[in-house]
Protein backbone atom coordinates (compact mmCIF):
# COMPACT_ATOMS: atom_id res chain seq x y z
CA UNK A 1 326.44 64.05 112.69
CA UNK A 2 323.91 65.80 110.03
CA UNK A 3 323.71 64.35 106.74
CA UNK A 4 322.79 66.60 104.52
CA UNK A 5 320.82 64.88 101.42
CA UNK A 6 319.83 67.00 97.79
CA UNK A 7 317.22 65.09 95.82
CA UNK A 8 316.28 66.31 91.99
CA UNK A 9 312.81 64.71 91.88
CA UNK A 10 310.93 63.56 89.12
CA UNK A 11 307.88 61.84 88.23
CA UNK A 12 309.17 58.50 88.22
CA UNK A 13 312.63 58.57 89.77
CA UNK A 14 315.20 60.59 91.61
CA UNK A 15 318.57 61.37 91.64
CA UNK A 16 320.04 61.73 94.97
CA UNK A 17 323.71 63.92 96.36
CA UNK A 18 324.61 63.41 99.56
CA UNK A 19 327.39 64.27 101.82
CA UNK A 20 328.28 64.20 105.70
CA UNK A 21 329.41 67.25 107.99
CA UNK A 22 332.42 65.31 108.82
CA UNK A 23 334.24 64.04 105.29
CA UNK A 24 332.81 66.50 103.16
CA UNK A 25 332.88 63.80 100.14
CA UNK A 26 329.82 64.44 97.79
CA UNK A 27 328.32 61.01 96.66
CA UNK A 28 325.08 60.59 94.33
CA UNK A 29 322.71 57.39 94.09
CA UNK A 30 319.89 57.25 91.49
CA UNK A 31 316.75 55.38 92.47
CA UNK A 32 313.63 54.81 90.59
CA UNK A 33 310.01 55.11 92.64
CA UNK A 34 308.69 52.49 91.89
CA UNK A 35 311.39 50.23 94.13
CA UNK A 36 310.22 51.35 97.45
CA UNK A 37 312.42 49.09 99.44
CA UNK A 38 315.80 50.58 98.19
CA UNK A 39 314.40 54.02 98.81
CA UNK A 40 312.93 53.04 102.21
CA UNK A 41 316.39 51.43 103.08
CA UNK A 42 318.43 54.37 101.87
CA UNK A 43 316.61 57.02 104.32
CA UNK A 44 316.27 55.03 106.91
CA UNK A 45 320.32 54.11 107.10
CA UNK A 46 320.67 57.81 107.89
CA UNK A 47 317.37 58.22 110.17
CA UNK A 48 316.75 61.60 112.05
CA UNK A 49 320.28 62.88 111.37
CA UNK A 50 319.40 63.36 107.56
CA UNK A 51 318.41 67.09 106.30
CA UNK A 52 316.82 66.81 102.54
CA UNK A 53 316.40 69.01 99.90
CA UNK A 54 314.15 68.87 97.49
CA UNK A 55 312.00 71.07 94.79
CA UNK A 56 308.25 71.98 95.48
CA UNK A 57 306.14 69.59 92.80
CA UNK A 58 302.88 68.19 93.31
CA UNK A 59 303.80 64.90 93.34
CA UNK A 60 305.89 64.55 96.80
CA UNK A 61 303.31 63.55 99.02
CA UNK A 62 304.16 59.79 98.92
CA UNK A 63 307.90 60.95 99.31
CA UNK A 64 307.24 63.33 102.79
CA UNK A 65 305.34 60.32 104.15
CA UNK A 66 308.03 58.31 103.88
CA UNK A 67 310.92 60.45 105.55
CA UNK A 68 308.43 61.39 107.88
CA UNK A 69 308.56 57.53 109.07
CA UNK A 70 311.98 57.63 109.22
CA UNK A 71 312.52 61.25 111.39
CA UNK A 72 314.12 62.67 108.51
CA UNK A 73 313.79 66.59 108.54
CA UNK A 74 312.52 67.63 105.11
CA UNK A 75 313.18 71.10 103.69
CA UNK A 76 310.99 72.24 100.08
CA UNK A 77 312.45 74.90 98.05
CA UNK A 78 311.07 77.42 95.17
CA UNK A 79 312.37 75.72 92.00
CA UNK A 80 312.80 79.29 90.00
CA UNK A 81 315.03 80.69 93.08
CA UNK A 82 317.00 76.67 93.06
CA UNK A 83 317.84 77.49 89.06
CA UNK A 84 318.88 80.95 89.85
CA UNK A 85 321.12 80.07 92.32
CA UNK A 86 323.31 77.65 90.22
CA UNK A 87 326.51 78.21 89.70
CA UNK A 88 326.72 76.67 86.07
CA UNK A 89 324.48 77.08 83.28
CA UNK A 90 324.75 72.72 82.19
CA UNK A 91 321.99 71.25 83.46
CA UNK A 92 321.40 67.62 84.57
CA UNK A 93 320.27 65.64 87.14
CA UNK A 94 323.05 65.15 89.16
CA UNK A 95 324.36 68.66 88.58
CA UNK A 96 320.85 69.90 90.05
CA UNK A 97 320.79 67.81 93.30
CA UNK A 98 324.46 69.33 93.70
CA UNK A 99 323.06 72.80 93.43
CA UNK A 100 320.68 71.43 95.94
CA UNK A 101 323.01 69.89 98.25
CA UNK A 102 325.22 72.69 98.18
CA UNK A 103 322.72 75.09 98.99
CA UNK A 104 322.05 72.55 102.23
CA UNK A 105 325.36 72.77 103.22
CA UNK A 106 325.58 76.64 103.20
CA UNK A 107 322.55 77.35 104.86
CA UNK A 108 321.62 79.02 101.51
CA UNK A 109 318.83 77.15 100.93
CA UNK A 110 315.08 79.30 99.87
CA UNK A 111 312.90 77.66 102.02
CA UNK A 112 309.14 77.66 101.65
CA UNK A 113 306.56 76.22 103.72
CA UNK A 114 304.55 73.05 102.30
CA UNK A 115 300.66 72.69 102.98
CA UNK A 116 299.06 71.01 105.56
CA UNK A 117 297.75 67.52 104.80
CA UNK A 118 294.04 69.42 105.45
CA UNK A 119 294.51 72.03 103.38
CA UNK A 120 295.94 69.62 100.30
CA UNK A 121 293.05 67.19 100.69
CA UNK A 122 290.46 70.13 100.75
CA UNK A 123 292.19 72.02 97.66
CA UNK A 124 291.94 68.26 96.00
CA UNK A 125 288.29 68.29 97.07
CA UNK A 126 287.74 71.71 95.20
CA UNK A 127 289.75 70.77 92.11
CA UNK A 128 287.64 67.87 91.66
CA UNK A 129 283.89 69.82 92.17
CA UNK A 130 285.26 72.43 89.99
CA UNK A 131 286.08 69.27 87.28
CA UNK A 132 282.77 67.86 87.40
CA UNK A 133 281.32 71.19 87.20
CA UNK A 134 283.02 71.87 83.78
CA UNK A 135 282.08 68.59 82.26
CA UNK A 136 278.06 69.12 83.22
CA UNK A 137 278.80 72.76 81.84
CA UNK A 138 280.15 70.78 78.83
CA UNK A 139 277.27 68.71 78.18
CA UNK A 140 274.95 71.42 79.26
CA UNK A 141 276.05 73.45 76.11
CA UNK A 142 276.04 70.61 73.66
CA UNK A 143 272.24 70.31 74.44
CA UNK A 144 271.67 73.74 74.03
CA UNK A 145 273.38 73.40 70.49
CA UNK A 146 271.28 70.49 69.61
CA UNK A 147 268.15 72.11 71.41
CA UNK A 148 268.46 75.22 68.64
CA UNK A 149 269.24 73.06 66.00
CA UNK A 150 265.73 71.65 66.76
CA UNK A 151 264.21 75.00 66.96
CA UNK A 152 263.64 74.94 70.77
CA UNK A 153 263.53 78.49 72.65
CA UNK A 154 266.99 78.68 75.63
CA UNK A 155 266.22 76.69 78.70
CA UNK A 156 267.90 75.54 81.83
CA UNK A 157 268.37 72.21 81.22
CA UNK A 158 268.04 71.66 85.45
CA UNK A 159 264.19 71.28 85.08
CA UNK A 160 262.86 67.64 84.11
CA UNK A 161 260.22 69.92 82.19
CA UNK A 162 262.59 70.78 80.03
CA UNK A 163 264.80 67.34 79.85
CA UNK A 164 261.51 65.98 78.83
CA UNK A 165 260.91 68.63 75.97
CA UNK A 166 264.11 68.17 74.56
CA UNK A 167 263.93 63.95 74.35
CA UNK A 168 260.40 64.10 72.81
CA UNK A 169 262.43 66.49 70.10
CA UNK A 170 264.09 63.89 68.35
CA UNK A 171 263.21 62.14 65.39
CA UNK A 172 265.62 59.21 65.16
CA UNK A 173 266.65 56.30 67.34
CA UNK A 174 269.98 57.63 67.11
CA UNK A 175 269.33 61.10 68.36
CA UNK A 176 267.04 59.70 71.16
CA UNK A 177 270.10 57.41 72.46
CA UNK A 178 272.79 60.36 72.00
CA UNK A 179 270.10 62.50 73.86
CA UNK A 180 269.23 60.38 76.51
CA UNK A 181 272.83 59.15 77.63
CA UNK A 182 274.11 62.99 77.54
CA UNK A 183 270.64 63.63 79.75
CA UNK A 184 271.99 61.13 82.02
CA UNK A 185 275.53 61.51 82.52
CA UNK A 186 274.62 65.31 83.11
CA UNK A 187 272.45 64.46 86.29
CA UNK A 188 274.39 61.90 87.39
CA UNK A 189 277.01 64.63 87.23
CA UNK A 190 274.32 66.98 88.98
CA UNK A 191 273.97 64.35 91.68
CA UNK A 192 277.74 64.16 92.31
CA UNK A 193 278.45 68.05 92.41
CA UNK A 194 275.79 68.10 95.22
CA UNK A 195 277.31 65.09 97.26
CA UNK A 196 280.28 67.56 97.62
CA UNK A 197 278.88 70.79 98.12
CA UNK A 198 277.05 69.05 101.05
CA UNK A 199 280.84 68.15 102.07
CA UNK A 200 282.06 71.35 101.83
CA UNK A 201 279.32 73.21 103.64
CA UNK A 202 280.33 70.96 106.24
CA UNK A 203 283.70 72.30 106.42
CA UNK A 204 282.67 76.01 105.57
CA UNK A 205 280.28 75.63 109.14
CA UNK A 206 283.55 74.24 110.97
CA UNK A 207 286.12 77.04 109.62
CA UNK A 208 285.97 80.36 111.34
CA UNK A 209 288.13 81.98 108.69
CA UNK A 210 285.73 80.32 105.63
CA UNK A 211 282.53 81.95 107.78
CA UNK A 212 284.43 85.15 108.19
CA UNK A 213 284.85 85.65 103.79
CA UNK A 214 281.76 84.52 103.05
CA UNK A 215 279.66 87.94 104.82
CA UNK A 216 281.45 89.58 101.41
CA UNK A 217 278.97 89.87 98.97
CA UNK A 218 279.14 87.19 96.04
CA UNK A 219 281.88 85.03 98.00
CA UNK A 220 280.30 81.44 98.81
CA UNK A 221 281.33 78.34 100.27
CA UNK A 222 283.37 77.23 97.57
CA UNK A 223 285.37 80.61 96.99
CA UNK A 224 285.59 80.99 100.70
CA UNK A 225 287.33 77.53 101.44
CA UNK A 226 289.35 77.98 98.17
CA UNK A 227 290.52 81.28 99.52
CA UNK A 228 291.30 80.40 103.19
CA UNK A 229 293.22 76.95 102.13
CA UNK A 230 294.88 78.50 99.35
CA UNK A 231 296.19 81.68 101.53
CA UNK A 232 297.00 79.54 104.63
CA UNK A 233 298.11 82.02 107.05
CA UNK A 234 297.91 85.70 105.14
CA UNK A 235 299.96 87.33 107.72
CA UNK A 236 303.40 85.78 106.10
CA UNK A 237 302.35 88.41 102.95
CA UNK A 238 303.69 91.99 103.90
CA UNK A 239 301.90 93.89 101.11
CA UNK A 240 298.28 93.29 99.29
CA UNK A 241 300.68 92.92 96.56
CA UNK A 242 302.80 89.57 97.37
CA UNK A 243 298.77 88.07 97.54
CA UNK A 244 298.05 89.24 94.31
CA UNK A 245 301.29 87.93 92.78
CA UNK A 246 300.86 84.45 94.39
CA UNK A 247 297.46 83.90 92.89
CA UNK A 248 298.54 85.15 89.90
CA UNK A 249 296.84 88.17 89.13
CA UNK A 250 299.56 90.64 89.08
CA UNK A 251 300.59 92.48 85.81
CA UNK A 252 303.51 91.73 83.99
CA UNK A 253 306.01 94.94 83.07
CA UNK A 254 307.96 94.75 80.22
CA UNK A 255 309.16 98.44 80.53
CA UNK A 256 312.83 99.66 79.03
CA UNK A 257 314.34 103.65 78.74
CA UNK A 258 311.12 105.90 78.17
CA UNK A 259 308.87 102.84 77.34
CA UNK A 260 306.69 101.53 79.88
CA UNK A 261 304.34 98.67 79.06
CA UNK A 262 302.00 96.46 81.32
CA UNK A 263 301.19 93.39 79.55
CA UNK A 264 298.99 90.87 81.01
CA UNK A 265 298.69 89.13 83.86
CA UNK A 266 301.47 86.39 85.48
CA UNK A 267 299.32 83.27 86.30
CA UNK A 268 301.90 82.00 88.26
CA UNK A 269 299.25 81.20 91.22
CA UNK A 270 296.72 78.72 91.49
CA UNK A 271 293.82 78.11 87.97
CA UNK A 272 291.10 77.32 90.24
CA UNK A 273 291.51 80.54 92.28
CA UNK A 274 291.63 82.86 89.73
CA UNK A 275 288.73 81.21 87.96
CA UNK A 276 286.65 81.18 91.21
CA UNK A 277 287.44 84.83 92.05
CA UNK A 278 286.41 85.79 88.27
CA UNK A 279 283.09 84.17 88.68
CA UNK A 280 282.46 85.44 92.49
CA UNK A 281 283.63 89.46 91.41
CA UNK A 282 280.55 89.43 88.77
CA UNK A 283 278.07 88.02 91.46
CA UNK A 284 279.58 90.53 93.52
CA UNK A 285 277.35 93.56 95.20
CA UNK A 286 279.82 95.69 96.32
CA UNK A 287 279.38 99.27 95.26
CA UNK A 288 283.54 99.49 95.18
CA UNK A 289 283.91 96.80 92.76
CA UNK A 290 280.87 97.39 90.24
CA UNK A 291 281.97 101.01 90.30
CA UNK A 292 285.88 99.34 89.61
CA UNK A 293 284.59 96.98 87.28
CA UNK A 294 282.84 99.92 84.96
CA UNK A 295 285.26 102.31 85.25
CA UNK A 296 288.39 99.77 83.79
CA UNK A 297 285.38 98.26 81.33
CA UNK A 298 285.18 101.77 79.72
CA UNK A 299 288.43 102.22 79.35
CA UNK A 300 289.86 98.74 78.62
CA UNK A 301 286.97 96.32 77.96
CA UNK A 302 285.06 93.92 79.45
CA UNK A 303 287.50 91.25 79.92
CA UNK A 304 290.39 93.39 81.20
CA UNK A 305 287.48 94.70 83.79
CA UNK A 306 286.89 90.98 85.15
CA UNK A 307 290.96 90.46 86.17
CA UNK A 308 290.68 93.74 87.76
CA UNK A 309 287.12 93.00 89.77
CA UNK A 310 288.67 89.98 90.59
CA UNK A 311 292.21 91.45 92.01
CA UNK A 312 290.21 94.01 93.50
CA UNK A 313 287.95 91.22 95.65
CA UNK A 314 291.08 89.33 96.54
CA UNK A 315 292.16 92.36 98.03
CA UNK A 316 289.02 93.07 100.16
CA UNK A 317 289.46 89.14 101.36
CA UNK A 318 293.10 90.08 102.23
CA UNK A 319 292.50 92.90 104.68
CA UNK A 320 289.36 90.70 105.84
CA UNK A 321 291.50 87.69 107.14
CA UNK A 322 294.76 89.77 108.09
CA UNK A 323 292.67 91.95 109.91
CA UNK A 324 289.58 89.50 111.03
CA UNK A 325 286.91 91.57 110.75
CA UNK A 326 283.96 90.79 108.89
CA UNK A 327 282.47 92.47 105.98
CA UNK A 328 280.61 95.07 106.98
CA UNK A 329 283.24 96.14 109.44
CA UNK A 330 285.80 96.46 106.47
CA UNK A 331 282.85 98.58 104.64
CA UNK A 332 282.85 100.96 107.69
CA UNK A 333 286.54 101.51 107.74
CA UNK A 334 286.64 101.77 103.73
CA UNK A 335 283.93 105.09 104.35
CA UNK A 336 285.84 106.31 106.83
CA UNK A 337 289.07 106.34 105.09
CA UNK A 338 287.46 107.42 102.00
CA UNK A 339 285.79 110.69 104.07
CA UNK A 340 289.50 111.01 105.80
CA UNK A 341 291.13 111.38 101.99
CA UNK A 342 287.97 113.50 101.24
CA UNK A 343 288.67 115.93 104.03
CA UNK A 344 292.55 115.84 102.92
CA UNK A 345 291.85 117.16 99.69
């Protein structure tokens, strides 16, 4: 007999509605996380027979683990599409793991399909390089402040050359300890960033798919493996567009009557991926993007231009992994296709 279980998670606690396909009674318990045992005790009374419900956070991985252990089939839903679906506009805890439950019950329920352990713990392993990255870039621009303030020329503070310049600059004890602990905290940061790029290459040689995106010009190993783990399987998207709207570089309309106006984009997708694409559609060599990129930079600035260079390379990686061909294969069937629409005309 399937029990079928709605949970409206949170943080710290949960609050849980729960009925059986025999009686049809709804009954709720409220549990807090940090007392494991009543939680462990509850799911387990009800074993492989339970179906839950619950709303896709990023804090659930403790909570799959543990109905995993206890055969409990697990089912994660798109909040927005959860809200939509209720049938009153109160809103509470209990009145949300209702909605849930009763979406359970009536097969209704807007299913989507969680990440692999892999790809979480690599997409953790990116969000944390591209952390430490910002704080060296951080401390890399305060010495650069304090270098001109000196009247130093612009240097790459990399080179122990130039570490060395910029210490033998200052003129107090105070300045020389600032100076020296931001010199150290930036190479220890240094040190770090190159522990895991040696990680990831690692994991860019074993990945097919990573290989495969990084023949397109200005896509490396980190863009590659944030791409491929972030995507998952690109064959569930039907249209270039669903990609660009779930990395969140689709334009939002706010059009009504005669009135039609594009405002910016939804950054409803993942920070790290749009920030990775920005950076790898400037290093980018591909005549179809610079050509892109100066075209909308004419017209709309410089800015604007970068979102589009970017969309426009998350495109190319699209057709690249849907299709599997590698980059210079997609440049010979973007000629042709261009000379077909020539001809056309």
């Amino acid at each position: 007999m399937t029990v079928y279980i709605g949970v409206d998670f949170h943080s710290y606690e949960q609050t849980v509605a729960y009925c059986d396909e025999r009686g049809g009674e709804v009954r709720y318990r409220q549990f807090l996380h940090s007392d494991k045992q009543s939680l462990k005790a509850f799911y387990r009374k009800f074993g492989d027979e339970a179906v839950v419900g619950v709303e896709a956070t990023g804090c659930t991985w403790w909570f799959e683990k543990l109905l995993f252990e206890n055969r409990a089939k697990l089912q994660i839903d798109d909040p927005r599409l959860i809200r939509r679906a209720a049938l009153s506009r109160h809103k509470h805890d209990f009145r949300d793991a209702e909605t849930i439950l009763d979406l359970l019950v009536n097969d209704q329920f807007p299913r989507i399909t969680p990440r692999s352990e892999q790809r979480r713990e690599m997409l953790w392993m990116l969000d944390h390089r591209h952390f430490l990255v910002k704080k060296r870039t951080s401390i890399a621009n305060t010495m650069q402040a304090f270098a001109r303030s000196e009247g130093l020329d612009k240097f790459r503070l990399q080179t122990l050359k130039r570490q060395k310049e910029l210490v033998d600059s200052v003129s107090t004890d105070m300045e020389q300890l600032i100076v020296g602990s931001r010199l150290s905290l930036y190479n220890e940061l240094s040190r770090e960033i190159a522990g895991f790029d040696v990680k990831l290459a690692e994991e860019a040689e074993r990945d097919v798919r990573t290989k495969l995106l990084m023949t397109h010009p200005g896509v490396g190993v980190v863009t590659a493996l944030a791409l491929t783990h972030t995507l998952g399987d690109v064959r569930r998207f039907r249209r270039k567009e669903e990609v660009v709207a779930f990395v969140g570089l689709d334009p939002l309309e706010k059009s009504s009557g005669e009135k039609r106006r594009i405002g910016s984009i939804s950054k409803h997708g993942s920070r790290l991926m749009r920030n990775l694409l920005g950076q790898a559609a400037q290093a980018c060599r591909d005549p179809r993007i610079k050509a892109h990129y100066l075209q909308v930079s004419r017209r709309r600035g410089r800015p604007k231009a970068k979102v589009a260079a970017a969309r426009k390379l998350l495109i190319n990686c699209y057709v690249m992994l849907r299709d599997d061909i590698s980059y210079e294969q997609f440049a010979i069937g973007g000629a042709k296709l261009a000379c077909a629409r020539g001809q056309e005309r």
